[in-house]
N, C-alpha and C. Protein backbone atom coordinates (compact mmCIF):
# COMPACT_ATOMS: atom_id res chain seq x y z
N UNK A 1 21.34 5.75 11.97
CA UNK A 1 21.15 4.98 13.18
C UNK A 1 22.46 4.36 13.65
N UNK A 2 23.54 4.87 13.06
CA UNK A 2 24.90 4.13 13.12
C UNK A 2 25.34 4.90 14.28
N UNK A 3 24.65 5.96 15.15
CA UNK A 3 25.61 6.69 15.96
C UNK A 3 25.57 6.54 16.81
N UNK A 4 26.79 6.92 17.65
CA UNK A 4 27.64 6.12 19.10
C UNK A 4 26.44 5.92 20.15
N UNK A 5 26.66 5.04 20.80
CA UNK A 5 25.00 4.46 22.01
C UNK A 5 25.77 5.19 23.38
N UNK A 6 27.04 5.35 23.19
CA UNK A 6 27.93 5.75 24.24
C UNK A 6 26.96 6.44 25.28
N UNK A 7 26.47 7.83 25.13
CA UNK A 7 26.03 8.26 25.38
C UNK A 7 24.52 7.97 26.30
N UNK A 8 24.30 7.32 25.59
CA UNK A 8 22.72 6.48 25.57
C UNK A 8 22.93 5.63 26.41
N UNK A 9 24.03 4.75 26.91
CA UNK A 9 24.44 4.04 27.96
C UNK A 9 24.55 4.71 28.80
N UNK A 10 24.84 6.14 29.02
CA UNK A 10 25.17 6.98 30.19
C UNK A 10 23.42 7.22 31.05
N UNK A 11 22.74 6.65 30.08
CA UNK A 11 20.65 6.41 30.51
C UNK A 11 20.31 6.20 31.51
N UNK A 12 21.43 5.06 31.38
CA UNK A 12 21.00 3.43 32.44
C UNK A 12 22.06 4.19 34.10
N UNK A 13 22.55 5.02 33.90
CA UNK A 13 23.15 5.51 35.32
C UNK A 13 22.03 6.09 36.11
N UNK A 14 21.19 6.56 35.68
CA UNK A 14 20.01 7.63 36.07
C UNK A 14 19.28 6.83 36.81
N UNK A 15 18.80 6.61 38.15
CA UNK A 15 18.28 6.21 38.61
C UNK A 15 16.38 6.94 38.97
N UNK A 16 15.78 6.33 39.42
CA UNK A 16 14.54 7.19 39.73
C UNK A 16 14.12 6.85 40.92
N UNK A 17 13.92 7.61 41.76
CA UNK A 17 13.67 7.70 43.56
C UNK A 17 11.88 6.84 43.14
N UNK A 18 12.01 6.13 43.83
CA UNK A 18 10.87 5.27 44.49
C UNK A 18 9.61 5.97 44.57
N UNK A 19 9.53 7.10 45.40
CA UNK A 19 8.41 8.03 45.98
C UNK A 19 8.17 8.93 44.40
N UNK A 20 9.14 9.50 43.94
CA UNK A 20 8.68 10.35 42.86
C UNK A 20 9.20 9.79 41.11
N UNK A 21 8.50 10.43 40.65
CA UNK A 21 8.71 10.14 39.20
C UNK A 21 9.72 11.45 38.59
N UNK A 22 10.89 10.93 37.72
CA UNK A 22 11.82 11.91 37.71
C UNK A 22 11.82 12.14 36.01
N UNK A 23 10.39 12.94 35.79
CA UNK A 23 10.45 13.25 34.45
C UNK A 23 11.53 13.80 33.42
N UNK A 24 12.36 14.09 33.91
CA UNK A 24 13.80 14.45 33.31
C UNK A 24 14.77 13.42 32.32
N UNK A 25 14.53 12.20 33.48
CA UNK A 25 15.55 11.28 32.85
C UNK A 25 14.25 10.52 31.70
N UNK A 26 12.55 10.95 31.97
CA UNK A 26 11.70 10.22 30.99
C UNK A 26 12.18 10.98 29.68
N UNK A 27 12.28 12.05 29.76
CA UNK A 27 12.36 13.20 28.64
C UNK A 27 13.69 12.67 27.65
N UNK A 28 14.28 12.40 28.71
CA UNK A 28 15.68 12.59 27.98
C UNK A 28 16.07 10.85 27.25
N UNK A 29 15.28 9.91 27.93
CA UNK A 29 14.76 8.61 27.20
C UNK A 29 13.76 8.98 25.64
N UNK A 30 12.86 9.79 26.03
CA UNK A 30 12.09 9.85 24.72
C UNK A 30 12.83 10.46 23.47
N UNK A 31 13.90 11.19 23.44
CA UNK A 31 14.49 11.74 22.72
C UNK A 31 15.44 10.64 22.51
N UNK A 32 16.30 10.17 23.33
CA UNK A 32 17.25 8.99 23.00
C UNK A 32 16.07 8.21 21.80
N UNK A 33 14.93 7.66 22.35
CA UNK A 33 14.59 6.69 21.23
C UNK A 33 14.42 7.13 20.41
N UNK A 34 13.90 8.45 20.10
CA UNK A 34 13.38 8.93 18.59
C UNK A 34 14.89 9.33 17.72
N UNK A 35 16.11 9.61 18.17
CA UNK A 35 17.15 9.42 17.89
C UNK A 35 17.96 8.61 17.25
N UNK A 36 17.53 7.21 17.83
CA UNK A 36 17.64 5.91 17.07
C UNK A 36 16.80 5.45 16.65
N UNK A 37 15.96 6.17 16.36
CA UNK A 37 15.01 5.23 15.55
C UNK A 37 14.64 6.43 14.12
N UNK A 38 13.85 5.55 13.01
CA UNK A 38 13.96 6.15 11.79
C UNK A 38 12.23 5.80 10.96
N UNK A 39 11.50 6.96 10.59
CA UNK A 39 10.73 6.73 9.81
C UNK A 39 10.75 6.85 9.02
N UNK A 40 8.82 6.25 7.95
CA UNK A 40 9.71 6.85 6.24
C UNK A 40 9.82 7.84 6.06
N UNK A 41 9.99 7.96 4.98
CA UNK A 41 10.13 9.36 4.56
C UNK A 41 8.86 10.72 4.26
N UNK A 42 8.88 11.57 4.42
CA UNK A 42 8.22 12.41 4.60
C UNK A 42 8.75 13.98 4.22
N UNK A 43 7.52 14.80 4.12
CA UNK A 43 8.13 16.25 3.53
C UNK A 43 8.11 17.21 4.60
N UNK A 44 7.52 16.52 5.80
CA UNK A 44 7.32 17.64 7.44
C UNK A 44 9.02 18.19 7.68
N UNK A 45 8.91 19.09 7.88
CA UNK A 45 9.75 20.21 8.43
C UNK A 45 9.98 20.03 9.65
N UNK A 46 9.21 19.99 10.48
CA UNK A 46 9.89 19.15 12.16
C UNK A 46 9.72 17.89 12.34
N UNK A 47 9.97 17.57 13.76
CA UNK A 47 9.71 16.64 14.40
C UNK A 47 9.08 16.95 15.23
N UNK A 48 7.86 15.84 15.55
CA UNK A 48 6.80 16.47 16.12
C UNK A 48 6.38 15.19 17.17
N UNK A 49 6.52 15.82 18.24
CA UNK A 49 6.00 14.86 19.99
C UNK A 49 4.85 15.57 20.53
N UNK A 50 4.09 15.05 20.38
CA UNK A 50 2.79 15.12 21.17
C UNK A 50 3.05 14.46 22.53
N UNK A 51 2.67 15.22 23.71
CA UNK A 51 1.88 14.79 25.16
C UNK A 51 0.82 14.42 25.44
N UNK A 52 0.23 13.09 25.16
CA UNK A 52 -1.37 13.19 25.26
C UNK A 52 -1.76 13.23 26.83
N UNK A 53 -2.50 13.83 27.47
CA UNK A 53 -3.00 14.38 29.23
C UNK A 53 -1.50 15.15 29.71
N UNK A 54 -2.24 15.42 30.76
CA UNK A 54 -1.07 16.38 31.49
C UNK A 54 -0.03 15.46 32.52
N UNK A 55 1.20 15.66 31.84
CA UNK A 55 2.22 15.24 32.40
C UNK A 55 3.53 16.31 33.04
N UNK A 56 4.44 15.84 33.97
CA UNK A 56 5.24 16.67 33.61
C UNK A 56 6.54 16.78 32.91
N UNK A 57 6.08 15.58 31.95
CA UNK A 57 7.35 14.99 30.91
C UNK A 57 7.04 16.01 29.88
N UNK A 58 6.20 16.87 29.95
CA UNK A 58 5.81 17.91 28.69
C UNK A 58 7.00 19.07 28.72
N UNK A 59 6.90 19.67 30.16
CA UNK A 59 7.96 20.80 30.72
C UNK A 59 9.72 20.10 30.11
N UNK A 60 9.90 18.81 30.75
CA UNK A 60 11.21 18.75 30.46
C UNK A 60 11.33 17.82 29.21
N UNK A 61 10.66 17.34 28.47
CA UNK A 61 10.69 17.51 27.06
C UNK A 61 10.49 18.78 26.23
N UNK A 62 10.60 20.08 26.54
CA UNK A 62 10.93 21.28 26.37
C UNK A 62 12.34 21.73 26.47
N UNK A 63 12.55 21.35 27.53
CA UNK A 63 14.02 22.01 27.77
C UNK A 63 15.06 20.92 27.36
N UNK A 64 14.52 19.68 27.06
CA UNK A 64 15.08 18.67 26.66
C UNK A 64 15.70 19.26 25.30
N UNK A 65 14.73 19.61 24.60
CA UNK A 65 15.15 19.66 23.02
C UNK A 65 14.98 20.90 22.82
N UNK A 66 15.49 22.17 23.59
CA UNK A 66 15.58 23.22 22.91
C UNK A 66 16.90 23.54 22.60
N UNK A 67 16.56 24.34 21.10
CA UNK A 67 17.85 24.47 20.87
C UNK A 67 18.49 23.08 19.93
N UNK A 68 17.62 21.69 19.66
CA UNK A 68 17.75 20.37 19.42
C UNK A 68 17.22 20.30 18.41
N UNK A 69 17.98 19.33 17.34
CA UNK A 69 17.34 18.11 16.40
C UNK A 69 16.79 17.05 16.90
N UNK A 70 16.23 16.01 15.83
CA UNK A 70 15.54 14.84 16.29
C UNK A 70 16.06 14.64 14.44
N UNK A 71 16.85 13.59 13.91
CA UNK A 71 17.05 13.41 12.64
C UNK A 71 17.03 14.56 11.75
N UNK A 72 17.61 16.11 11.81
CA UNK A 72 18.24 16.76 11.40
C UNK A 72 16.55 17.67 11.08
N UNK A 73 15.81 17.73 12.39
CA UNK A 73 14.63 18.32 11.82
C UNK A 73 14.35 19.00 13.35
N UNK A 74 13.71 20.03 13.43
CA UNK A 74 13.29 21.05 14.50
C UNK A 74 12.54 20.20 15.73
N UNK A 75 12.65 20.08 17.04
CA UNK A 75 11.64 19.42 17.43
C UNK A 75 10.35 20.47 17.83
N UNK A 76 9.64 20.00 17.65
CA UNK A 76 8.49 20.61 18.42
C UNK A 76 7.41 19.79 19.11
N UNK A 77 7.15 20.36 20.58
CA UNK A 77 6.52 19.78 21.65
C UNK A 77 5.00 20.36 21.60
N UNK A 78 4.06 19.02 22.10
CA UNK A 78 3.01 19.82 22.32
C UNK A 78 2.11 19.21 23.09
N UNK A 79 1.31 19.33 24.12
CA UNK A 79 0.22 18.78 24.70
C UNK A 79 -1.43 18.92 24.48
N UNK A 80 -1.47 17.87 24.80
CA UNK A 80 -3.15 17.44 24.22
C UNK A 80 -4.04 16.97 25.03
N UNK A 81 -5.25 16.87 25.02
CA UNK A 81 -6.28 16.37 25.46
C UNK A 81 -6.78 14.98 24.54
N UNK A 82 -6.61 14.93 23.32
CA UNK A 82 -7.57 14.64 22.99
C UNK A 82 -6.21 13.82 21.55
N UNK A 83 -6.46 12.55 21.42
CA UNK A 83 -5.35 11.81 20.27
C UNK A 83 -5.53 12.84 18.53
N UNK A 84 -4.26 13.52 18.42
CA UNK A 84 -4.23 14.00 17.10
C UNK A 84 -4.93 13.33 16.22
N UNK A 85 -5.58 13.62 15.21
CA UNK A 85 -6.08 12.32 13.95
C UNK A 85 -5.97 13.48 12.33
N UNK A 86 -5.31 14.60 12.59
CA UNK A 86 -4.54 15.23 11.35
C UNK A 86 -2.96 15.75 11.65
N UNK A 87 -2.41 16.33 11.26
CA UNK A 87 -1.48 16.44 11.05
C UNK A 87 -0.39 16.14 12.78
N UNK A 88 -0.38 14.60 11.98
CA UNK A 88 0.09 13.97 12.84
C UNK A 88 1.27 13.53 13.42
N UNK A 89 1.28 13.62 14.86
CA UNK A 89 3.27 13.75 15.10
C UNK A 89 3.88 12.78 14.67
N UNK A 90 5.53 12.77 14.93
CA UNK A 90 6.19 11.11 15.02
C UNK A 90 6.10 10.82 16.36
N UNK A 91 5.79 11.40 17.31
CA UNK A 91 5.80 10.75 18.47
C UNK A 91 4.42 11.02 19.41
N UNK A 92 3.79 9.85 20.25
CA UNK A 92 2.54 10.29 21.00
C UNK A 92 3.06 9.76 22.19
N UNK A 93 3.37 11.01 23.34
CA UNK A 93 3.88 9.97 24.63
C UNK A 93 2.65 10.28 25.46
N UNK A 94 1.89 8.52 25.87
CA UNK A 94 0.98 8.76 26.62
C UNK A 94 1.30 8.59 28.10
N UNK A 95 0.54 9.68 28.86
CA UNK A 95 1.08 10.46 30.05
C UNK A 95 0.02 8.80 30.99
N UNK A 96 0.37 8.45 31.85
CA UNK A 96 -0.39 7.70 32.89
C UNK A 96 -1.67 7.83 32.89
N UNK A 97 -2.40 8.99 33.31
CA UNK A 97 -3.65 9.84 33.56
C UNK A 97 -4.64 8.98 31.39
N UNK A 98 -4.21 9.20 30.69
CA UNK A 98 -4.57 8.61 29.32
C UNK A 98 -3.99 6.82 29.30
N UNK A 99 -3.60 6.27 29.64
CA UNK A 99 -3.56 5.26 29.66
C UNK A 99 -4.64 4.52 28.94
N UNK A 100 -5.99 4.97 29.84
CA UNK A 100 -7.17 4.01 29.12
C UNK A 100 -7.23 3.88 28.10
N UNK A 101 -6.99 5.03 27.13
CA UNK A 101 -7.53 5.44 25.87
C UNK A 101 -6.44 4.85 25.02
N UNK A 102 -5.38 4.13 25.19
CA UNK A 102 -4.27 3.30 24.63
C UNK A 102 -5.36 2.53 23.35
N UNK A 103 -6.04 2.20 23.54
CA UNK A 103 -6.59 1.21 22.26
C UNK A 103 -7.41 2.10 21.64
N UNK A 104 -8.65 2.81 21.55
CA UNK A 104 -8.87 4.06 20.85
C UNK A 104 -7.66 4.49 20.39
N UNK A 105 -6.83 4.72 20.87
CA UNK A 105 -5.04 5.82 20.26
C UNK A 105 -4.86 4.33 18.79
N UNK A 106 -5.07 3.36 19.43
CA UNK A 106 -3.97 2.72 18.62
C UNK A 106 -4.80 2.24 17.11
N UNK A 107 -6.41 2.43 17.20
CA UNK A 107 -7.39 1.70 16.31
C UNK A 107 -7.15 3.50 15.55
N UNK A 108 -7.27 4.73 16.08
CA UNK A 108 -6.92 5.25 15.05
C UNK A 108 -5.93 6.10 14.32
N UNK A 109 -4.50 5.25 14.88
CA UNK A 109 -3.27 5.21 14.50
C UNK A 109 -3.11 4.15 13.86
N UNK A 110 -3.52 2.98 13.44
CA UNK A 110 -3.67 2.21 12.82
C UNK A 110 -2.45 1.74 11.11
N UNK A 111 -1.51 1.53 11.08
CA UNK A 111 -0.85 1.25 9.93
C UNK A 111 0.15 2.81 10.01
N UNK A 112 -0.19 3.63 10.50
CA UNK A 112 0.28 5.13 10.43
C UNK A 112 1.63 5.25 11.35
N UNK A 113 2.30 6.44 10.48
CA UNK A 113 4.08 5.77 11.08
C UNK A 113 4.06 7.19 12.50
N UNK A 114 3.52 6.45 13.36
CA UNK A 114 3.51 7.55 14.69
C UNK A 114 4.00 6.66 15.36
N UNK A 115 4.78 6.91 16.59
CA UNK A 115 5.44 5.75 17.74
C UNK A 115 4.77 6.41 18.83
N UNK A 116 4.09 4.89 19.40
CA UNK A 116 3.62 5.88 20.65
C UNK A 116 4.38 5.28 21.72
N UNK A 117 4.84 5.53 22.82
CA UNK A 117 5.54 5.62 23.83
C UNK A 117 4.78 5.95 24.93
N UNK A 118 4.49 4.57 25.99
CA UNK A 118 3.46 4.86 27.14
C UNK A 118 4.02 5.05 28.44
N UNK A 119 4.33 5.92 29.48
CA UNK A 119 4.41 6.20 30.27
C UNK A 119 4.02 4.94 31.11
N UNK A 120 2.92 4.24 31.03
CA UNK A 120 2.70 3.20 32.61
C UNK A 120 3.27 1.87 32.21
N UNK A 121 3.68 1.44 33.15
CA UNK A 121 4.94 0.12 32.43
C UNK A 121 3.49 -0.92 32.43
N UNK A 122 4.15 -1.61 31.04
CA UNK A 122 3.08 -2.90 31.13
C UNK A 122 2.34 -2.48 29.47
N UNK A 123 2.06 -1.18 29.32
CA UNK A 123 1.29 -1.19 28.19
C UNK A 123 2.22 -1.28 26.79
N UNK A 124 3.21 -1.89 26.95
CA UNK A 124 3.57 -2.13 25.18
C UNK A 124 2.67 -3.45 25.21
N UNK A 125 2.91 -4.33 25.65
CA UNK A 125 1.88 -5.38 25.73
C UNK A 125 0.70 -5.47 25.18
N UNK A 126 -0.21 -3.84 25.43
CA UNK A 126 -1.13 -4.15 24.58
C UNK A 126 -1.01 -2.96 23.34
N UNK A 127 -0.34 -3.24 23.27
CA UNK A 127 0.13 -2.53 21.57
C UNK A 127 1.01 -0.82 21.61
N UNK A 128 1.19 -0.81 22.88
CA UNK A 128 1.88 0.55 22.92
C UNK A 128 3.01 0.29 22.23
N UNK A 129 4.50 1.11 21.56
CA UNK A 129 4.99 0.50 20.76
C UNK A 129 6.62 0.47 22.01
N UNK A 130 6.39 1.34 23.10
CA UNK A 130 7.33 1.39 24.27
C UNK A 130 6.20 1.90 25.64
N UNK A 131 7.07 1.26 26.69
CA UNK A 131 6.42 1.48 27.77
C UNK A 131 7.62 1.61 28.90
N UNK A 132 8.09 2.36 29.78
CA UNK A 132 8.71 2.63 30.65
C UNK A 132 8.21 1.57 32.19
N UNK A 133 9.73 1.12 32.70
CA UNK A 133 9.66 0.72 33.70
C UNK A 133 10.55 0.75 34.74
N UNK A 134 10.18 0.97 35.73
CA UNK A 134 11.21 0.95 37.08
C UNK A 134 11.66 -0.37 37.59
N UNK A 135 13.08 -0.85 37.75
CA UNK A 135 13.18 -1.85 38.22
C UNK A 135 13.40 -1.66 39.51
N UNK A 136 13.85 -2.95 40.39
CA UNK A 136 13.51 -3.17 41.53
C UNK A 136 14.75 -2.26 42.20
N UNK A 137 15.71 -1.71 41.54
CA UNK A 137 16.96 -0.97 41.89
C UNK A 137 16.51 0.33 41.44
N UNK A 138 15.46 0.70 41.48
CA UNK A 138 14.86 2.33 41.01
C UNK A 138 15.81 2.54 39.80
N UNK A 139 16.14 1.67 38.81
CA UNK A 139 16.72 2.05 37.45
C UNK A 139 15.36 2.22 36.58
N UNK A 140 15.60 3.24 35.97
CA UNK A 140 14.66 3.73 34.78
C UNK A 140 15.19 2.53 33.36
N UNK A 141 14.07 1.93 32.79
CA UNK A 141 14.13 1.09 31.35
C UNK A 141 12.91 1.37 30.26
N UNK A 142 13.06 0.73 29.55
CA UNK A 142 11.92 0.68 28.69
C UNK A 142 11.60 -0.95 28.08
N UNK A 143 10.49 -1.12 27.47
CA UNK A 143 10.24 -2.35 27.03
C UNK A 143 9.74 -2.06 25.71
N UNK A 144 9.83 -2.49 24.40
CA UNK A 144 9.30 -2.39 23.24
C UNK A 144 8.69 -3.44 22.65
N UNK A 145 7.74 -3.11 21.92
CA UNK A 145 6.82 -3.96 20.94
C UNK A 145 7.19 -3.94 19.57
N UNK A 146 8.05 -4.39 19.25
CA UNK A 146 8.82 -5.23 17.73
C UNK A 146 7.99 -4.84 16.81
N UNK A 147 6.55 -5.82 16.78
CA UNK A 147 5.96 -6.15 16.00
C UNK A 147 5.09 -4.80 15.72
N UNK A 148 4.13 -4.30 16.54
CA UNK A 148 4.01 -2.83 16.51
C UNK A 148 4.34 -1.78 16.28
N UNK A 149 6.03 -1.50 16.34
CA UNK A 149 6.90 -0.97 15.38
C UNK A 149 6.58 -1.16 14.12
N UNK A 150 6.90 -2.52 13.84
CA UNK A 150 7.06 -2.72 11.96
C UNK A 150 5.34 -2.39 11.84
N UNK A 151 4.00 -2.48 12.25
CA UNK A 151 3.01 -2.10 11.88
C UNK A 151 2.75 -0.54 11.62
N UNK A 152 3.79 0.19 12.35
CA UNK A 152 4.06 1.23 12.43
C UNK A 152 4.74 1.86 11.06
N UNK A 153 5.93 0.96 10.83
CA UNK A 153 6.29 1.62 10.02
C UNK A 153 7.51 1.89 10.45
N UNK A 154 8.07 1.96 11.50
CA UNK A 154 9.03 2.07 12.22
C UNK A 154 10.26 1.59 12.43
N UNK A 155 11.65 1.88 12.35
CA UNK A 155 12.30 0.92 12.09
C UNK A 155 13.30 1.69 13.59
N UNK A 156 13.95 1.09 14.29
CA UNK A 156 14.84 0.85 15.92
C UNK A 156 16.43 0.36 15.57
N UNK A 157 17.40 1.30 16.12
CA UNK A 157 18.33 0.44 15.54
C UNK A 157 18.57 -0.94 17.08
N UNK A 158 19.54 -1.72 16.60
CA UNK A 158 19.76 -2.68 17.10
C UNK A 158 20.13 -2.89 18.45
N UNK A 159 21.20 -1.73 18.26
CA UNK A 159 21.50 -0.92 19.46
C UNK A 159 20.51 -1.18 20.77
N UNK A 160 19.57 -0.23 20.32
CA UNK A 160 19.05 0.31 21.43
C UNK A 160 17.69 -0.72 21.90
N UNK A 161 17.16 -2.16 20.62
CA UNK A 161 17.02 -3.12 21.21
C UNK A 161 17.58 -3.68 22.57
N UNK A 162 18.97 -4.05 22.20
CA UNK A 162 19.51 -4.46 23.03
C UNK A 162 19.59 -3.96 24.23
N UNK A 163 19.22 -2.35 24.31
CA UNK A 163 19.09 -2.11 25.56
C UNK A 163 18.08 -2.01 26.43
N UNK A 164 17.06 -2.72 26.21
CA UNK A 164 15.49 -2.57 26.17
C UNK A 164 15.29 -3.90 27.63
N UNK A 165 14.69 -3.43 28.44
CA UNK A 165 14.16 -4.89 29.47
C UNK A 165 13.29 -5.69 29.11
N UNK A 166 12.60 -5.75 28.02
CA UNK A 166 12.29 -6.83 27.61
C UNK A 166 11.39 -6.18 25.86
N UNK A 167 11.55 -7.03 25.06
CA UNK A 167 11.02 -7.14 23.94
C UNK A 167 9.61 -8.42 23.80
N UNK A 168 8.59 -7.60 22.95
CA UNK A 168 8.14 -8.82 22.12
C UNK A 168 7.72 -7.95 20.98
């Protein structure tokens, strides 16, 4: 988690047009965090991001990481209907359209080291463990849940705290 944010600062240039949602720069955020961030340990062979509903952060989280690591492990993408409850990813990014189902996701993810990452700003709040937001300058951010992390299992480097619009 010691490696350069340099890059990761180049995030915050990306702006997102008002009228549309610019799943590209979401994609390329979800990979930044799983980048800096670290779970336990485990014997899985990839890295594994689930899409829960249809987004189109699925397409360019494809082209995002092909050809890509995620902590020196294969990524692999996949979309869903329905919250994994076996062989389960490190990452669940819930698409807007799933929103509701945020507390079902989270009662049976429960203690389990998955990060979920919500697409509609506002839901780390209720236990999402990141939630994306547009500020008033169409800059793309994120907000994280600390404490939901460590329930997770999850550990963030410091870094990329700091680059977060708001924490609890």
């Amino acid at each position: 988690m010691k490696k350069s944010l340099g890059w990761l600062l180049i995030l915050f240039c990306f702006s997102v047009h008002a009228q549309t949602t610019n799943y590209q720069v979401y994609s390329v955020f979800v990979v930044s965090i799983a980048k800096y961030s670290s779970w336990p340990e485990s014997d899985a062979k990839d890295f594994k991001i689930a899409v829960l509903g249809k987004s189109k952060v699925y397409e360019e989280l494809i082209k995002t990481t092909t050809s890509k690591d995620i902590n020196g492990k294969k990524v692999v993408i996949t979309q869903t209907e329905d919250a994994p409850i076996s062989d389960l990813p490190h990452i669940i990014y819930v698409s807007e359209g799933k929103s509701s189902q945020l507390a079902d996701l989270l009662k049976k993810l429960e203690g389990k080291p998955v990060m979920i990452i919500a697409e509609r700003e506002g839901l780390f709040k209720k236990g999402a463990n990141f939630s994306f937001v547009v500020l008033d300058n169409n800059m793309l951010r994120f907000d994280i849940n600390r404490k939901e992390l460590e329930n997770h299992q999850i550990k963030i480097s410091k870094n990329l705290i700091s680059l977060a619009n708001e924490t609890i």
